[in-house]
Protein backbone atom coordinates (compact mmCIF):
# COMPACT_ATOMS: atom_id res chain seq x y z
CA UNK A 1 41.06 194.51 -45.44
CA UNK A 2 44.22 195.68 -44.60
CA UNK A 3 46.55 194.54 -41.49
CA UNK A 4 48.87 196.15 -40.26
CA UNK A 5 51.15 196.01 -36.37
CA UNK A 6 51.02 198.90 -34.51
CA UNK A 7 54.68 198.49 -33.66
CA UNK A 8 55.87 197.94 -37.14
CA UNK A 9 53.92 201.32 -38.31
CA UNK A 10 56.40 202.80 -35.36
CA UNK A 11 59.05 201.83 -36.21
CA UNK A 12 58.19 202.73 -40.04
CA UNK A 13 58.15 206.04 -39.05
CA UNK A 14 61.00 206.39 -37.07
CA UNK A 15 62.69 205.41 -40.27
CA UNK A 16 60.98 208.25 -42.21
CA UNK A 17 61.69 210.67 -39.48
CA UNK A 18 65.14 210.08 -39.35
CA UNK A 19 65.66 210.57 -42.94
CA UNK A 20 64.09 214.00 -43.16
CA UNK A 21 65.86 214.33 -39.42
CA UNK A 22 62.67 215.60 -37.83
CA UNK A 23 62.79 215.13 -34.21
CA UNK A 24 61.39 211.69 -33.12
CA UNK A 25 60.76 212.46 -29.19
CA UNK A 26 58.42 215.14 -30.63
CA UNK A 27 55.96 212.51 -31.60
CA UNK A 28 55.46 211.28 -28.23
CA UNK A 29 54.45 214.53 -27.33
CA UNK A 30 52.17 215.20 -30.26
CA UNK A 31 50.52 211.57 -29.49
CA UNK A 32 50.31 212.55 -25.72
CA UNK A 33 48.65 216.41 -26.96
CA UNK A 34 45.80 214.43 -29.19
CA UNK A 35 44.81 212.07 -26.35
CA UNK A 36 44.97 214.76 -23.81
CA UNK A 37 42.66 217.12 -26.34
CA UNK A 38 40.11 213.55 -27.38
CA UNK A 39 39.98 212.82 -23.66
CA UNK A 40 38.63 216.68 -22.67
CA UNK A 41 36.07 217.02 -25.44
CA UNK A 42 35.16 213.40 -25.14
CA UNK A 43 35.69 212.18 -28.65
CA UNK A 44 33.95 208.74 -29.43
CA UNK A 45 36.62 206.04 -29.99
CA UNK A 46 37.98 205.90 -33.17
CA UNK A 47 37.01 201.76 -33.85
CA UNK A 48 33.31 202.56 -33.14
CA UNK A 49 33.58 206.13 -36.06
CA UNK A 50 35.56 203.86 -38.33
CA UNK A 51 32.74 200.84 -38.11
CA UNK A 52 29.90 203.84 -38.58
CA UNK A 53 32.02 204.92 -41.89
CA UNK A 54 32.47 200.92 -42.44
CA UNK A 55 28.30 200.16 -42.89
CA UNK A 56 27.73 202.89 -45.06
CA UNK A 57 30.09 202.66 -47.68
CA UNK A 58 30.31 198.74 -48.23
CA UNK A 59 30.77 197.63 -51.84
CA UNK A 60 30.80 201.40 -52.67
CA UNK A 61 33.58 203.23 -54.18
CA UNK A 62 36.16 206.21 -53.19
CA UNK A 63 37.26 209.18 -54.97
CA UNK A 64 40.72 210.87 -53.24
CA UNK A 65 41.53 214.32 -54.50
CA UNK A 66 45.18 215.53 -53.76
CA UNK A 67 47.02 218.76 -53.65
CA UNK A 68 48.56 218.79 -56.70
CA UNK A 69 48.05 220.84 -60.33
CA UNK A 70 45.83 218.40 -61.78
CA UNK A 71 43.13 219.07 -59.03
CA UNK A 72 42.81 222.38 -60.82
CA UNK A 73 41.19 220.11 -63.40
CA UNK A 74 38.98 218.17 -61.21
CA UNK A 75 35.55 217.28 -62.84
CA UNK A 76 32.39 217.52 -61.27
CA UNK A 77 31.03 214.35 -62.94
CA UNK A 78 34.21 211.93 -61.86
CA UNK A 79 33.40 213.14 -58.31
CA UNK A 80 29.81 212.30 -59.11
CA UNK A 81 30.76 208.69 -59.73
CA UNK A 82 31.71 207.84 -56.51
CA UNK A 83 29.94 207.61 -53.24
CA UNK A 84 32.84 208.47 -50.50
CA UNK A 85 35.13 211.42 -51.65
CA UNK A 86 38.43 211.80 -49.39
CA UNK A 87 39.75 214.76 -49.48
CA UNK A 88 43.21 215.95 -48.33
CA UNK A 89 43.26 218.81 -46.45
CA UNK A 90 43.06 222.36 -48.11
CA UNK A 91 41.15 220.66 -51.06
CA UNK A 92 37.90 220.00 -49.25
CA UNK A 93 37.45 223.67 -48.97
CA UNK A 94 35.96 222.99 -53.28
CA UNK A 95 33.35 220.24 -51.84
CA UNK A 96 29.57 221.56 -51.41
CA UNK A 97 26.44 220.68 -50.35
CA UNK A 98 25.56 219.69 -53.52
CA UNK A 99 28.19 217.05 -53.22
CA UNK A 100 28.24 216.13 -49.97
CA UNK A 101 24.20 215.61 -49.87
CA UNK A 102 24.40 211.85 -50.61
CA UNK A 103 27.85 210.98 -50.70
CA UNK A 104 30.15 210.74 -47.55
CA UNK A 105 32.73 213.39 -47.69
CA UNK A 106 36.05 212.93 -45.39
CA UNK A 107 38.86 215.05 -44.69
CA UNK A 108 42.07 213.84 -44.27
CA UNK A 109 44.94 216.34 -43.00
CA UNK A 110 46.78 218.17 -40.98
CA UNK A 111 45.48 221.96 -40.94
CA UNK A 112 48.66 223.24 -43.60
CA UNK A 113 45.50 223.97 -45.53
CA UNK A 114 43.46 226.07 -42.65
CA UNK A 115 41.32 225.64 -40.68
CA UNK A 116 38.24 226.31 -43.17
CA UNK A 117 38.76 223.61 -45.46
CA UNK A 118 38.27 221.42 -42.03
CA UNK A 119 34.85 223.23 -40.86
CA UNK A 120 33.37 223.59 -44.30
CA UNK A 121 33.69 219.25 -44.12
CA UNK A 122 32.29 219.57 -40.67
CA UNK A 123 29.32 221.46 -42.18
CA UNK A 124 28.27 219.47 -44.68
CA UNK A 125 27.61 216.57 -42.27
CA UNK A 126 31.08 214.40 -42.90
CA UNK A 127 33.68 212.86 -41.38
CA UNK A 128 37.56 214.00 -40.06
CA UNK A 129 40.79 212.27 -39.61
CA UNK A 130 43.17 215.26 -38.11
CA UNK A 131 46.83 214.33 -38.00
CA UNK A 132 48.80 215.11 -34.87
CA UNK A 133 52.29 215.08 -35.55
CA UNK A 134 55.71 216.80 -33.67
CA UNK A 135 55.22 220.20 -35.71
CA UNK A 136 51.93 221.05 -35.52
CA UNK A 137 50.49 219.47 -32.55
CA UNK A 138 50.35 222.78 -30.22
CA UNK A 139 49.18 224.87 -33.15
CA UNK A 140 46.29 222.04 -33.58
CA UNK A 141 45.20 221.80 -29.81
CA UNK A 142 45.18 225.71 -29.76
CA UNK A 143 42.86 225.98 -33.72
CA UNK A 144 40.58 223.10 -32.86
CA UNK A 145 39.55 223.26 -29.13
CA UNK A 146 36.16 225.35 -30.41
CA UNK A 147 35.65 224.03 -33.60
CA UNK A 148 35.18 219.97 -33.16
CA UNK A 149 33.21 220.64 -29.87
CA UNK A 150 29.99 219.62 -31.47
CA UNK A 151 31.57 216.93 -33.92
CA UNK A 152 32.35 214.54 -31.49
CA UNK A 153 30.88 211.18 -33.62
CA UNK A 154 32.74 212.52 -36.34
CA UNK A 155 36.27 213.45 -36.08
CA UNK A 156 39.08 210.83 -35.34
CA UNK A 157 42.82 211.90 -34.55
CA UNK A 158 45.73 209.97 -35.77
CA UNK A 159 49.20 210.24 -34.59
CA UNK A 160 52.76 208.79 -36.12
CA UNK A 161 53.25 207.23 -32.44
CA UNK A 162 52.34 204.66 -29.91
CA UNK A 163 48.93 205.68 -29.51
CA UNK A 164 48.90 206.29 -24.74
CA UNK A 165 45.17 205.86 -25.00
CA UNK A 166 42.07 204.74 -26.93
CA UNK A 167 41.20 207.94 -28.23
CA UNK A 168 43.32 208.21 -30.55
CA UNK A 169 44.83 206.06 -33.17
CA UNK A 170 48.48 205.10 -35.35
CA UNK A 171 47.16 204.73 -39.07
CA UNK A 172 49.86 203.37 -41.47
CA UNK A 173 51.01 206.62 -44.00
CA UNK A 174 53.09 209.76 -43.91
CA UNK A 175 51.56 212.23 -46.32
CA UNK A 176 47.39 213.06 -46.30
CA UNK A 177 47.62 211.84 -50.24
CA UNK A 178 48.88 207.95 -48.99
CA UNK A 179 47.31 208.00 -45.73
CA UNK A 180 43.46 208.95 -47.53
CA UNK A 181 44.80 205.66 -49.52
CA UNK A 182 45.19 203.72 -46.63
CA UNK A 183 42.08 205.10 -45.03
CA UNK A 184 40.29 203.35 -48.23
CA UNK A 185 41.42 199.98 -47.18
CA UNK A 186 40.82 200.38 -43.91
CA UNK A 187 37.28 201.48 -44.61
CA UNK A 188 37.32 198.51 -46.86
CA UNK A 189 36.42 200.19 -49.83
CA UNK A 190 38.68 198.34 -53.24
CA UNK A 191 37.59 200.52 -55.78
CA UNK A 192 38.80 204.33 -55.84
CA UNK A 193 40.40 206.72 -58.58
CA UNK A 194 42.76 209.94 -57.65
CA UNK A 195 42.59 213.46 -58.53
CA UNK A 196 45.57 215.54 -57.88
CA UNK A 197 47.94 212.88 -56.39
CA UNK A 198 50.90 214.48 -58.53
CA UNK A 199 53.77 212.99 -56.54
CA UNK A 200 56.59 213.61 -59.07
CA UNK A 201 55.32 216.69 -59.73
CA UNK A 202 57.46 219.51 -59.32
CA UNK A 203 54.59 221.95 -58.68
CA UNK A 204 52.05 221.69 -55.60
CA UNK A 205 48.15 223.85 -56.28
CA UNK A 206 47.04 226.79 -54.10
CA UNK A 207 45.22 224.32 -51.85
CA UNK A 208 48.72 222.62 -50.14
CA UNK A 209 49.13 225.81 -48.34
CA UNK A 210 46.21 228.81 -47.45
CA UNK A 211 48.84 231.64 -48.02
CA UNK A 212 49.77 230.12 -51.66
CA UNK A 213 47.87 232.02 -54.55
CA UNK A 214 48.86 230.17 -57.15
CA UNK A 215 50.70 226.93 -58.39
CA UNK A 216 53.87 226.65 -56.49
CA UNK A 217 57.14 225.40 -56.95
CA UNK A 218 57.62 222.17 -54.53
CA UNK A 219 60.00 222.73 -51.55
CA UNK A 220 63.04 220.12 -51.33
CA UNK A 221 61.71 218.52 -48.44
CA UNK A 222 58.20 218.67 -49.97
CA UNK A 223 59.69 216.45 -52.46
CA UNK A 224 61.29 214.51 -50.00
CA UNK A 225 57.78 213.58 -48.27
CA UNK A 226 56.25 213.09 -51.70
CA UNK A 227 58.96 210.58 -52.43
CA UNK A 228 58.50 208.86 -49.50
CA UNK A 229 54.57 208.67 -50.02
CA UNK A 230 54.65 207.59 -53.45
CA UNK A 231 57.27 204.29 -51.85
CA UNK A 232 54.26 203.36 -49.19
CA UNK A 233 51.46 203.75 -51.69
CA UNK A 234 53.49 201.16 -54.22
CA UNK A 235 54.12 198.84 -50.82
CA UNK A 236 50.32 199.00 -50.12
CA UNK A 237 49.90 197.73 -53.86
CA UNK A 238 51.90 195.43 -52.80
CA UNK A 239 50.37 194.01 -50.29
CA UNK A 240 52.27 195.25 -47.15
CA UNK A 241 53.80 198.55 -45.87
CA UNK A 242 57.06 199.75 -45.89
């Protein structure tokens, strides 16, 4: 299983922030926003979800489907292989029931890929890890206030700060691609494949954002995070984090 120090993840991302120069006080209040929102609609803690997750996947293996072209591609019989599928956010919205029935499906994201992609996981019974981070964190307390309500055993929030209170937790990773990678370890699952983790792609699917319609040319600071998610996913290899 991995390890990891809640300070050094920190400080990890204060590097990363600083190099895109996104605001780093914003964090704080993002962290402050989830705990606030876990607190009010009584989330469980995220240790006691994460152990759940933990005893039902042992010795099984993970699928992680990305955002990039090559999930346009995805085959129903690789997912079928596997008994957790991670999704990252607007690409749960092509997991069913049929799927889902016996396998443990778990979005991992942000909301850049709406809202729906997050309830149709809800729906079929599985598991959320919503990111709360400095530029969405007010958009996320306003879009999820009625929708996780009755999800309480299932949805964890993870920030890219010091964590004020139990509700919430830091998880090591930057992008949803790396972080669903982490989230494998964590769970201590050692087996998984990938579906659409195109990092040096230049093209991102319709499923990065809801308003794209078709493959899309990458944004330079798209790139930017991809570069920096494809450096933590070779550290994990590794054996440590950035």
């Amino acid at each position: 299983m991995i390890r990891y120090d809640i300070f050094k993840i920190y400080l990890s991302y204060v590097r990363i922030l600083t190099d895109l120069g996104y605001d780093v006080e914003k964090e704080f209040d993002a962290s402050s926003a989830a705990c606030l929102m876990a607190k009010t609609i009584d989330l469980d803690e995220p240790t006691r979800i994460i152990e759940s997750i933990k005893n039902s996947v042992r010795g099984d293996s993970a699928v992680i489907l990305g955002a990039g072209p090559s999930i346009e591609n995805m085959s129903i019989k690789e997912l079928c292989k596997h008994k957790v599928i991670l999704c990252a956010n607007g690409v749960c919205s092509l997991l069913n029931d049929l799927l889902c029935k016996s396998k443990i499906c778990i979005y991992v994201g942000d909301l850049d890929g709406g809202v729906n992609a997050l309830r149709n996981i809800l729906d079929l019974g599985g598991y959320a890890f919503i990111h709360f981070h400095g530029d969405n964190y007010m958009d996320l307390v306003t879009k999820l206030s009625l929708i996780i309500r009755d999800f309480r055993e299932k949805v964890v929030f993870t920030v890219q700060s010091l964590p004020p209170c139990s509700r919430i937790i830091a998880i090591p990773g930057f992008t949803d691609g790396d972080r669903a990678i982490i989230l494998t370890k964590i769970l201590e699952i050692d087996q998984y494949d990938t579906i659409g983790m195109d990092l040096d792609d230049m093209f991102t699917s319709k499923y990065s954002k809801p308003w794209y319609r078709e493959k899309t040319l990458i944004t330079n600071i798209k790139r930017r995070k991809l570069e920096w998610g494809k450096r933590i996913i070779g550290a994990l290899e590794k054996g440590f984090l950035i």
